[in-house]
Protein backbone atom coordinates (compact mmCIF):
# COMPACT_ATOMS: atom_id res chain seq x y z
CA UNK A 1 -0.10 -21.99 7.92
CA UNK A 2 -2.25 -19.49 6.49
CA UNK A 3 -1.91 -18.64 2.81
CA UNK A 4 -3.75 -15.10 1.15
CA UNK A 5 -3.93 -14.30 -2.40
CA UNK A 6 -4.31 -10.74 -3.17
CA UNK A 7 -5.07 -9.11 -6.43
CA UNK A 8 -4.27 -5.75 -5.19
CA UNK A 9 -6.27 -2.66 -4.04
CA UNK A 10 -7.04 -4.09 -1.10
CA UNK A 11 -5.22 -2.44 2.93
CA UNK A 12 -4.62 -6.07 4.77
CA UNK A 13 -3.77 -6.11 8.64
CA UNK A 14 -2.24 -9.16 11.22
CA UNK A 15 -1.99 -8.93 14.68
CA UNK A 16 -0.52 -11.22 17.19
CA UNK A 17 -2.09 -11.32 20.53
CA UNK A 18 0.19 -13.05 21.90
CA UNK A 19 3.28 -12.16 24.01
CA UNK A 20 5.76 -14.89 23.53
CA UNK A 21 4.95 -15.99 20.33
CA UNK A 22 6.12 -14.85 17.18
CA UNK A 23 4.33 -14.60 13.83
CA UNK A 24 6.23 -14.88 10.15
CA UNK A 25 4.64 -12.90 7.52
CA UNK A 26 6.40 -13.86 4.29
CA UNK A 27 4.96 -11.34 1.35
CA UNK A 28 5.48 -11.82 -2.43
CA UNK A 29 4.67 -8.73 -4.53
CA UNK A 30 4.40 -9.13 -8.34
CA UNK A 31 3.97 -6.51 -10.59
CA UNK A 32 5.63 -3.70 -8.64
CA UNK A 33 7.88 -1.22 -9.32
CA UNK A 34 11.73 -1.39 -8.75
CA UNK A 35 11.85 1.37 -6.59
CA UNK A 36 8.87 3.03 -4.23
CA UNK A 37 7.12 1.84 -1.49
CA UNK A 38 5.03 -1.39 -1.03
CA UNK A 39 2.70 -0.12 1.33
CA UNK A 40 0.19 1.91 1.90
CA UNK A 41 -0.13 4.46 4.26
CA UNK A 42 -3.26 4.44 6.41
CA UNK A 43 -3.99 6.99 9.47
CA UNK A 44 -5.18 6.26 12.78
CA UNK A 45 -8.34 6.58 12.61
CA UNK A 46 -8.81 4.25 9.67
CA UNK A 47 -6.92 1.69 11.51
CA UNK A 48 -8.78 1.72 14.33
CA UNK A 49 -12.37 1.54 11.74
CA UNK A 50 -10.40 -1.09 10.23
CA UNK A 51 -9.89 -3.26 12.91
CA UNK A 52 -13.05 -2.96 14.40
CA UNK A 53 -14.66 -4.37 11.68
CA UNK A 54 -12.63 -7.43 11.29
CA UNK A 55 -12.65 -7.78 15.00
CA UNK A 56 -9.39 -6.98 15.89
CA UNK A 57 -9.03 -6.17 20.32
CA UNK A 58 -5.66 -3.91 20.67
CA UNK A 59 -5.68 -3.58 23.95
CA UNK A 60 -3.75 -6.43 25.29
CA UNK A 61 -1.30 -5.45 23.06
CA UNK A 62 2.32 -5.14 24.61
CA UNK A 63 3.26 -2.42 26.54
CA UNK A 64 5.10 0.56 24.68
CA UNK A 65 3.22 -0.55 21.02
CA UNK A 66 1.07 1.56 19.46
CA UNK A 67 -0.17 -1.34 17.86
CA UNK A 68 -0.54 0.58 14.26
């Protein structure tokens, strides 16, 4: 288990690389609003800078997934 403590401002990415294994992600937010979203929207090609600098390889991901 894996725990992350966030004080906000901050875009945070998982991937799974596997193909029969599943991953939980259980998320608390505190401090947000009743209504709106919790994320936030990033484009492609920030995703893909984003995962190339924390090392993340995409392409074994499963067929039919964008993977974003």
């Amino acid at each position: 288990m894996t725990a992350l403590v966030d004080p906000g401002d901050t875009v945070h990415t998982a991937f799974n690389p596997s193909e029969d294994e599943e991953t939980v992600v259980i998320a608390v937010s505190l401090g947000v609003p009743d209504e709106g979203e919790l994320t936030i929207p990033v484009d492609e090609e920030d995703s893909d800078a984003l995962d190339k600098e924390c090392g993340i390889d995409r392409s074994n991901a499963a067929a039919g997934s964008s993977g974003h």
